[in-house]
Protein backbone atom coordinates (compact mmCIF):
# COMPACT_ATOMS: atom_id res chain seq x y z
CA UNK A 1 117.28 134.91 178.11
CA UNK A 2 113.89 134.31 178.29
CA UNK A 3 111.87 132.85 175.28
CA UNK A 4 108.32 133.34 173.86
CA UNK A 5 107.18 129.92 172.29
CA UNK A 6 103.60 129.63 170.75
CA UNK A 7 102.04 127.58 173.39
CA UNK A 8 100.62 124.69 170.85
CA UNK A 9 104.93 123.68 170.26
CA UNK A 10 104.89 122.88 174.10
CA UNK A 11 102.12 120.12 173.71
CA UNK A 12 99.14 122.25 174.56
CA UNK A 13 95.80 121.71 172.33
CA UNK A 14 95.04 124.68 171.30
CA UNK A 15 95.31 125.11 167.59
CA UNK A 16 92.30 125.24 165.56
CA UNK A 17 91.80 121.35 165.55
CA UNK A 18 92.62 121.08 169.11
CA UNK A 19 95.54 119.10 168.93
CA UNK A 20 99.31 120.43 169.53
CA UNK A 21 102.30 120.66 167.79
CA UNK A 22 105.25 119.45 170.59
CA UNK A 23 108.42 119.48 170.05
CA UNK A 24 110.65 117.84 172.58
CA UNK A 25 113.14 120.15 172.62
CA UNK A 26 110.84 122.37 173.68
CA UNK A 27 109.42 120.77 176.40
CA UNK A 28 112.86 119.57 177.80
CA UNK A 29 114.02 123.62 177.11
CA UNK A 30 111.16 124.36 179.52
CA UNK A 31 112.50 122.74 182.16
CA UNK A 32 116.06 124.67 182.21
CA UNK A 33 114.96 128.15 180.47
CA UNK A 34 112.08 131.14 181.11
CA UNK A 35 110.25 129.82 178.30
CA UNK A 36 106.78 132.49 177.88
CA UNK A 37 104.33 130.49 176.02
CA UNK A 38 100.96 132.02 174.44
CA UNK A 39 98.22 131.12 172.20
CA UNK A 40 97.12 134.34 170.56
CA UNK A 41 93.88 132.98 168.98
CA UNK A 42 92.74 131.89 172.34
CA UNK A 43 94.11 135.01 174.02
CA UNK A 44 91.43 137.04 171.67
CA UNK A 45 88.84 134.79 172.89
CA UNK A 46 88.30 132.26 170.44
CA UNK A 47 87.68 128.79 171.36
CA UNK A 48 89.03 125.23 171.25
CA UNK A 49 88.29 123.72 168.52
CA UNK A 50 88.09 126.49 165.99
CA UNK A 51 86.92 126.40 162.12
CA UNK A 52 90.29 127.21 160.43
CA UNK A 53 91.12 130.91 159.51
CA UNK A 54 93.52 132.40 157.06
CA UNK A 55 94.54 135.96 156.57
CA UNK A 56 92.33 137.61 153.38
CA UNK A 57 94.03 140.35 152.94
CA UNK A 58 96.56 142.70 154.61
CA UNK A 59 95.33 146.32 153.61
CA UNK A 60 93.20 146.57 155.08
CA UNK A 61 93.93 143.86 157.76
CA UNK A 62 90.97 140.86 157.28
CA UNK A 63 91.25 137.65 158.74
CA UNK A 64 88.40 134.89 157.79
CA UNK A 65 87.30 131.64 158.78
CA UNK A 66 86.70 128.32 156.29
CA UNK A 67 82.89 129.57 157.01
CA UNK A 68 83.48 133.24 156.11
CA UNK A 69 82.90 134.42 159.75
CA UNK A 70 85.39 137.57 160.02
CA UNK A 71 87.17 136.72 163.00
CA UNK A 72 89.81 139.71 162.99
CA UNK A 73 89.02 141.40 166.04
CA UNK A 74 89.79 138.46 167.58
CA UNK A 75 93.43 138.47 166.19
CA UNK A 76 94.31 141.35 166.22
CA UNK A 77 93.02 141.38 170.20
CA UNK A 78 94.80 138.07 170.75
CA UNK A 79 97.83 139.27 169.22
CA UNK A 80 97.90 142.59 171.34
CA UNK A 81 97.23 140.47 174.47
CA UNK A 82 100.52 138.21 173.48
CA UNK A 83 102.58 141.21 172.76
CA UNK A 84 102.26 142.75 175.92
CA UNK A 85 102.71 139.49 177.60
CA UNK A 86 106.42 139.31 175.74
CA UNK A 87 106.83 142.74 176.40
CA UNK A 88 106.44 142.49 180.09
CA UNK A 89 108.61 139.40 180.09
CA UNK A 90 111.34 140.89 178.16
CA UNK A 91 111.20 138.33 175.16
CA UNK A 92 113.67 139.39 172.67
CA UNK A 93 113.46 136.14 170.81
CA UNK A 94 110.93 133.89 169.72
CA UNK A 95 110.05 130.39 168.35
CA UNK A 96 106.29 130.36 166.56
CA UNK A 97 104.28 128.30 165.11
CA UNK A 98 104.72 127.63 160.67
CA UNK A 99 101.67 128.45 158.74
CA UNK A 100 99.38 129.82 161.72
CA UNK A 101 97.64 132.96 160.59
CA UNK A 102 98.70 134.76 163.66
CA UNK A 103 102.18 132.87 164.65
CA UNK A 104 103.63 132.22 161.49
CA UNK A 105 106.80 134.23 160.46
CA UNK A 106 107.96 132.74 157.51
CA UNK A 107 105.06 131.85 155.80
CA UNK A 108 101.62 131.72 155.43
CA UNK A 109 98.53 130.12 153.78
CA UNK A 110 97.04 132.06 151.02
CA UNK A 111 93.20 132.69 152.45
CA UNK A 112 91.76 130.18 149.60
CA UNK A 113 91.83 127.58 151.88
CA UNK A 114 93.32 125.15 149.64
CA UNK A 115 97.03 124.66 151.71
CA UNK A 116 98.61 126.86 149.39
CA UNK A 117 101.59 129.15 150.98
CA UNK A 118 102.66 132.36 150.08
CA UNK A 119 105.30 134.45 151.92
CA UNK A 120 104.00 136.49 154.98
CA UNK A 121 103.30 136.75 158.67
CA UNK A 122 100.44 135.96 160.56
CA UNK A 123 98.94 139.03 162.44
CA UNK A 124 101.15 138.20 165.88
CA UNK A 125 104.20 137.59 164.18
CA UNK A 126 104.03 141.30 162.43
CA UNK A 127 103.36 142.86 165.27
CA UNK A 128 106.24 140.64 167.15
CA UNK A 129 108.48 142.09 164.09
CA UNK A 130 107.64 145.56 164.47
CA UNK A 131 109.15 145.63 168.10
CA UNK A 132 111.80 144.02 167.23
CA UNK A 133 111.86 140.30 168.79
CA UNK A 134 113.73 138.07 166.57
CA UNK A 135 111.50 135.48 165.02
CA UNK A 136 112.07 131.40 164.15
CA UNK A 137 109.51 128.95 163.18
CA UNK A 138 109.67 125.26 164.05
CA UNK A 139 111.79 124.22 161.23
CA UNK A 140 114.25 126.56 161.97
CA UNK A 141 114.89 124.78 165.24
CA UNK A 142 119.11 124.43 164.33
CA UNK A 143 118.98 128.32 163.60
CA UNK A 144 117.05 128.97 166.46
CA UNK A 145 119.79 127.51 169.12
CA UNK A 146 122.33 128.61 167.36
CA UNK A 147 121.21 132.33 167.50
CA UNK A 148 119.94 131.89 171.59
CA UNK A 149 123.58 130.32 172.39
CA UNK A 150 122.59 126.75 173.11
CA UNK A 151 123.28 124.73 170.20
CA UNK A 152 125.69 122.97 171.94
CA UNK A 153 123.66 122.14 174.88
CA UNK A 154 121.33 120.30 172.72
CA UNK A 155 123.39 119.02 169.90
CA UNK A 156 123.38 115.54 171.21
CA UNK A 157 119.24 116.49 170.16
CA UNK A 158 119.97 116.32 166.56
CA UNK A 159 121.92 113.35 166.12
CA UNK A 160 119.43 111.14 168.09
CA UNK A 161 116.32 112.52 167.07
CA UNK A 162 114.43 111.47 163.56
CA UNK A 163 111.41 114.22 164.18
CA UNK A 164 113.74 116.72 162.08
């Protein structure tokens, strides 16, 4: 089975601060599965570091920065870009990135910038919906392996690790 990951949970800086989010069961997952890793906010061209964005509003689709530059072209291009990518890997299943205004999948910030969630998906997680890859978010790593099979393979993860 391969696996689309967003590319900042395999240690790569490229989230809006420039640091990365890595989770070692990732990383070690790497090394066994077809893990297809993207960054859709650099994949629509913007760059590393970033000011912060949050989705504005959904209808119609706006996506703004702390600094009210409207960066949704670059989303929804980014996003595109990582769809086809899955697409042409066959990803049917997917572990993204909490909170991000294009990766998250089970919740987002609110656009006030002021850390406040609400329920909703980022711009590449809607579009990952609407083709129908299955969607987890880091802290829905247990759920995760359990739906792609290997929960046993890394259960020996869980009772070691104090990252969870």
């Amino acid at each position: 089975m391969k696996i689309g990951v967003s590319r900042c949970l395999l240690g790569v800086n490229c989230t809006y601060s420039g640091k990365s989010h890595p989770l070692d069961i990732l990383i070690e997952m790497d090394k066994r599965h077809s893990i297809i890793p993207v960054c859709p906010e650099v994949l629509g061209g913007l760059p590393i570091p970033r000011d912060p964005a949050e989705i504005q509003s959904l209808e119609p689709l706006k996506v703004e920065t702390i600094n009210h530059q409207d960066v949704t072209s670059e989303y929804i291009l980014g996003a595109q870009k990582a769809l086809d990518i899955f697409i042409k890997n066959g990803v049917q299943v997917a572990l993204l990135k909490f909170r991000s205004p294009s990766c998250g999948c089970d919740g987002i910030y609110d656009g006030s910038f002021q850390h406040q969630l609400i329920e909703g998906q980022g711009v590449f997680a809607r579009m990952c919906q609407k083709c129908g890859i299955q969607l987890f978010h880091e802290n829905q790593i247990e759920e995760f392996l359990k739906y792609i099979g290997k929960e046993d393979d890394y259960g020996t993860y869980f009772k070691d690790s104090t990252s969870f």
